[in-house]
PDB file of N, CA and C in Angstrom:
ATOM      1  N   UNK A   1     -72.415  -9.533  83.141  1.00  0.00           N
ATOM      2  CA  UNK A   1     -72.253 -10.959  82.984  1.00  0.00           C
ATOM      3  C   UNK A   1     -72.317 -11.301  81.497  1.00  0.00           C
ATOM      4  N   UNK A   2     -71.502 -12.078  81.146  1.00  0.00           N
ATOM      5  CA  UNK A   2     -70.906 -12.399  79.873  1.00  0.00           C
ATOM      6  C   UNK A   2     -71.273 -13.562  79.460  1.00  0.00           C
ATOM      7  N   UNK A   3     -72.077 -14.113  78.637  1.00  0.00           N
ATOM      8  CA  UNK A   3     -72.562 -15.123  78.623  1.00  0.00           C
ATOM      9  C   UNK A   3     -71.849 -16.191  76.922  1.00  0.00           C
ATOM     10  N   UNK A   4     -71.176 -16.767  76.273  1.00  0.00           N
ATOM     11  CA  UNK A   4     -70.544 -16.857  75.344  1.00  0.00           C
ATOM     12  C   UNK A   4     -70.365 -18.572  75.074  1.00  0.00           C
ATOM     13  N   UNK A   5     -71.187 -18.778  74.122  1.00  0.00           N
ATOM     14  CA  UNK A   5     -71.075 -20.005  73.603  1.00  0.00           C
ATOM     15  C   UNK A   5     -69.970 -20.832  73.208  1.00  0.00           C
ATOM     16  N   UNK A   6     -69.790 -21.986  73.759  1.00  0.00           N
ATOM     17  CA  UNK A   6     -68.478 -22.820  73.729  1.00  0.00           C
ATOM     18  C   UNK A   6     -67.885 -22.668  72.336  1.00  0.00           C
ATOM     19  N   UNK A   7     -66.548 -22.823  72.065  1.00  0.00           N
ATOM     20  CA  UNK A   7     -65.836 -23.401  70.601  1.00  0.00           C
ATOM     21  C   UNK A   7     -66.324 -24.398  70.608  1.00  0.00           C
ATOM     22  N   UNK A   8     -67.182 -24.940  69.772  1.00  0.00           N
ATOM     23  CA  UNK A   8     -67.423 -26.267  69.176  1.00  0.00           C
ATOM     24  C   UNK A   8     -66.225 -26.768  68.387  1.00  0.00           C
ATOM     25  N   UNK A   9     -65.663 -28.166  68.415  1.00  0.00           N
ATOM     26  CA  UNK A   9     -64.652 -28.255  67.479  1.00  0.00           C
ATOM     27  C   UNK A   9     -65.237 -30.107  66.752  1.00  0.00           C
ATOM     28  N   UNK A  10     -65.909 -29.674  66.022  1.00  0.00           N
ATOM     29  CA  UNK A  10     -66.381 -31.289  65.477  1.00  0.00           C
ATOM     30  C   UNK A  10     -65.171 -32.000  63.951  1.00  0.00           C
ATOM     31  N   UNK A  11     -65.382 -33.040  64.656  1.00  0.00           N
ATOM     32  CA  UNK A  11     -64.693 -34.032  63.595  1.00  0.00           C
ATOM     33  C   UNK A  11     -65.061 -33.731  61.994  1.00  0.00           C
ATOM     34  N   UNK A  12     -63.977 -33.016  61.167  1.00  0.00           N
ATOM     35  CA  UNK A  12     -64.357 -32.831  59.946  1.00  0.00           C
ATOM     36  C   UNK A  12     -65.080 -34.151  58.964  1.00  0.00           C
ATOM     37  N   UNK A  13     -64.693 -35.582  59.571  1.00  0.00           N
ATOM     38  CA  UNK A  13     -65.114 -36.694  58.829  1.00  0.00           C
ATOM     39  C   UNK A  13     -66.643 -36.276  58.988  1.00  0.00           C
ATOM     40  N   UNK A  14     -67.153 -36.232  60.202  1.00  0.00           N
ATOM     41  CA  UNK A  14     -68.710 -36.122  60.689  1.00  0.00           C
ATOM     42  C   UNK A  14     -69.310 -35.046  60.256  1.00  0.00           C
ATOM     43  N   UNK A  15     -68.636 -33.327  59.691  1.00  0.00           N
ATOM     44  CA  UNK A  15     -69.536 -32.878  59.461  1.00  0.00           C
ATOM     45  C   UNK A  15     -69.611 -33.231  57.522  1.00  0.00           C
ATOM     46  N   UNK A  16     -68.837 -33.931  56.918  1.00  0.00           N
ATOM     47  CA  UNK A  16     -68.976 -34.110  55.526  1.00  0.00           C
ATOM     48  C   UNK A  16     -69.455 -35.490  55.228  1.00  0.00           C
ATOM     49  N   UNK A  17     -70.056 -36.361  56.659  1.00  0.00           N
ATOM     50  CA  UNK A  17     -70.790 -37.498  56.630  1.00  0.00           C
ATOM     51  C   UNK A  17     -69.899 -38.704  55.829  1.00  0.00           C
ATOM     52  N   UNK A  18     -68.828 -38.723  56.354  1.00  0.00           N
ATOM     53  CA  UNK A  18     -67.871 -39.435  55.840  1.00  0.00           C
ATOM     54  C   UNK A  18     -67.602 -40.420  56.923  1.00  0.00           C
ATOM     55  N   UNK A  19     -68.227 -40.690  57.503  1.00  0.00           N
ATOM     56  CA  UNK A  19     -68.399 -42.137  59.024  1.00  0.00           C
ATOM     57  C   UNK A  19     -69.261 -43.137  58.854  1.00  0.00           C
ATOM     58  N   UNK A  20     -68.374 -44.576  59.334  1.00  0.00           N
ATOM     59  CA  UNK A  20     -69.600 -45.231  59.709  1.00  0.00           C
ATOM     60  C   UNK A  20     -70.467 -45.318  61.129  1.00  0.00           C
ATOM     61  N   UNK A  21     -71.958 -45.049  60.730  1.00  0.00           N
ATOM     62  CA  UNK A  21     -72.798 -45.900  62.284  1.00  0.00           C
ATOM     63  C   UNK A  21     -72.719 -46.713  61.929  1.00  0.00           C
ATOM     64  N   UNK A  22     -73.448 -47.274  63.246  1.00  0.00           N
ATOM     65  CA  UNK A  22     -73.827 -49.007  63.871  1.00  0.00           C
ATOM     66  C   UNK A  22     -74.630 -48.902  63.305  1.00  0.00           C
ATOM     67  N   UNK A  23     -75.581 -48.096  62.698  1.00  0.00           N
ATOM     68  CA  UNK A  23     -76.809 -48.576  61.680  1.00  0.00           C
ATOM     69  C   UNK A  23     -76.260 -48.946  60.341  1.00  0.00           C
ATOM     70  N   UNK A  24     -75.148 -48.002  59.743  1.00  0.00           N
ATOM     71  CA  UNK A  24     -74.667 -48.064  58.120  1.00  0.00           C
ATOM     72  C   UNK A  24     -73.916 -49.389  58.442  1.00  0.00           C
ATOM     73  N   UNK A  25     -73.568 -50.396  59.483  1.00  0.00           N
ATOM     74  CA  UNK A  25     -72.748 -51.353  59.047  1.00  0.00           C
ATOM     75  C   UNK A  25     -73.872 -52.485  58.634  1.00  0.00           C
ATOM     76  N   UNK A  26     -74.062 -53.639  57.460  1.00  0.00           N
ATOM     77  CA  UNK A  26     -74.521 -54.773  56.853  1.00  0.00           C
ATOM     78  C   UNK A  26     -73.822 -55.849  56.878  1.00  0.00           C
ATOM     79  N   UNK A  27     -74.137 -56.865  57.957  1.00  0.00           N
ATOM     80  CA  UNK A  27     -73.545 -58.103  57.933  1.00  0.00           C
ATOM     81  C   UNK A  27     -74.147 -58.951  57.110  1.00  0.00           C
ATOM     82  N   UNK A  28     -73.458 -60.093  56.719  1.00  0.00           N
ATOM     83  CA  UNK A  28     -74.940 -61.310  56.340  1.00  0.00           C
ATOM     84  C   UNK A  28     -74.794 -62.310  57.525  1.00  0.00           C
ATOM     85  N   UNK A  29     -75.599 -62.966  57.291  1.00  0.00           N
ATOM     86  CA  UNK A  29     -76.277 -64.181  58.436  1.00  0.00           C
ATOM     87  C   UNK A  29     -76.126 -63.685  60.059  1.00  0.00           C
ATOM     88  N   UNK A  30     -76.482 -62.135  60.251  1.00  0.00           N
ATOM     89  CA  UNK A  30     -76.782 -61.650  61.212  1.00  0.00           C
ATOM     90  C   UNK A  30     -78.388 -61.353  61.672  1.00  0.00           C
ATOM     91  N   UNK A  31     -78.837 -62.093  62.946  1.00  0.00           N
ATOM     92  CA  UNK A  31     -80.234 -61.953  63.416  1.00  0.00           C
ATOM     93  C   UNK A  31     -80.164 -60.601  64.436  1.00  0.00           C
ATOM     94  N   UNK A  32     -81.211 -59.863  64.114  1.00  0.00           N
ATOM     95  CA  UNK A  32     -81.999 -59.022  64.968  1.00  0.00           C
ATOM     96  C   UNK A  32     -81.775 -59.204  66.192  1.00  0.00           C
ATOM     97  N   UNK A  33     -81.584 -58.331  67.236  1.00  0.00           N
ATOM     98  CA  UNK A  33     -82.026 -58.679  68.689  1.00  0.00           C
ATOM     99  C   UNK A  33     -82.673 -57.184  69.272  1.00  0.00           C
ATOM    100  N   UNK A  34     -83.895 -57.689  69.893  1.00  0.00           N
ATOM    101  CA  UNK A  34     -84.143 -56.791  70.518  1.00  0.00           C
ATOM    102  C   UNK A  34     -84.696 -57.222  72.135  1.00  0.00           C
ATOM    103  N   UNK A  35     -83.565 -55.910  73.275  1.00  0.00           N
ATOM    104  CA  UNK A  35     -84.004 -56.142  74.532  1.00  0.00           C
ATOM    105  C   UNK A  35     -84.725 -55.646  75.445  1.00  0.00           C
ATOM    106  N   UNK A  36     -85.516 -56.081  76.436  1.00  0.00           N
ATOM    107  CA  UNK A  36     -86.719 -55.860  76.658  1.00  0.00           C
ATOM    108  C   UNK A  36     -86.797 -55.706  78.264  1.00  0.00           C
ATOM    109  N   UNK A  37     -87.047 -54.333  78.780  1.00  0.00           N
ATOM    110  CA  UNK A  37     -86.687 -54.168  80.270  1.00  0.00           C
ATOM    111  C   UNK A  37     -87.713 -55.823  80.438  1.00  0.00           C
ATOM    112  N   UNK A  38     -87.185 -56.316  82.061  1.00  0.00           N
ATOM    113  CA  UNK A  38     -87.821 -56.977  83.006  1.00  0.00           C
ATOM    114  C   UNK A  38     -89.081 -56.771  83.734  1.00  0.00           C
ATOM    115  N   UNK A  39     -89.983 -56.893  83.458  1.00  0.00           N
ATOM    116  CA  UNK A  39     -90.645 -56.436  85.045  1.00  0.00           C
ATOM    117  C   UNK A  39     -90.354 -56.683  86.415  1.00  0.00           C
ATOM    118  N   UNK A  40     -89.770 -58.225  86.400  1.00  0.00           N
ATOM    119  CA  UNK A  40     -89.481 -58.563  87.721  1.00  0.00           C
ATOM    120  C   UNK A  40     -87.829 -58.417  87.732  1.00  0.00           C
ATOM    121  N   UNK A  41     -87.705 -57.527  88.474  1.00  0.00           N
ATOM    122  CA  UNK A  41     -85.969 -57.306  88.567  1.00  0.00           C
ATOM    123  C   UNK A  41     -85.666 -58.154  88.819  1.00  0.00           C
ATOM    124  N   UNK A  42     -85.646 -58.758  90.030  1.00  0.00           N
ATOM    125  CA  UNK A  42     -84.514 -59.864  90.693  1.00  0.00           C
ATOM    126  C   UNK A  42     -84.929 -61.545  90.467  1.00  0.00           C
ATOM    127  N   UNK A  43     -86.050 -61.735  89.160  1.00  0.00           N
ATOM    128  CA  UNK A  43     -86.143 -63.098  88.668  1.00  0.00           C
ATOM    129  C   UNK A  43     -85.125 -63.765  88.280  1.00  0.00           C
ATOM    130  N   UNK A  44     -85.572 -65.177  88.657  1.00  0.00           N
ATOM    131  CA  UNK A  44     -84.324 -66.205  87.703  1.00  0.00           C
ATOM    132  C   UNK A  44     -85.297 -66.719  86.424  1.00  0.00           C
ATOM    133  N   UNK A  45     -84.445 -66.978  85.476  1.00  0.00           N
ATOM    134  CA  UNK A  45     -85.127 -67.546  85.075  1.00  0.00           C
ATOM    135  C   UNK A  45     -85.146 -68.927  84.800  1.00  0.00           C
ATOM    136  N   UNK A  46     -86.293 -69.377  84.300  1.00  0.00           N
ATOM    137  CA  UNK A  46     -85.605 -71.215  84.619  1.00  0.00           C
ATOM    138  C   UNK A  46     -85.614 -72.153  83.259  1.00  0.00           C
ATOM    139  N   UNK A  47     -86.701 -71.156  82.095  1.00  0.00           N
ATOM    140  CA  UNK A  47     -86.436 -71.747  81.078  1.00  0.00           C
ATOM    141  C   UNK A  47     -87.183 -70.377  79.866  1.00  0.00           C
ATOM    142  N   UNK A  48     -86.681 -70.902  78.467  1.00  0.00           N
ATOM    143  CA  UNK A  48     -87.076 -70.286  77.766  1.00  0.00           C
ATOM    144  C   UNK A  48     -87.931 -70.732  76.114  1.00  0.00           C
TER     145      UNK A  48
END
């Protein structure tokens, strides 16, 4: 039994770090969001 590691074939931009992330992009007058499991799954909600 022959066991043989895949051809990897990666994007030359990515291995010479030549991409943008969603972290490297800088907007201005952009707010933060962060989301936050529920505890109660099937709540409504009625105000905030």
């Amino acid at each position: 039994m022959s066991e043989t590691s895949p051809v990897r074939v990666d994007n030359p931009r990515l291995l010479r770090g030549r991409v943008n992330f969603t972290d490297d992009v800088h907007l201005d007058r952009i707010v933060p969001a962060v989301f936050v499991p529920s505890s109660m799954v099937h709540a409504e909600i009625f105000s905030i």
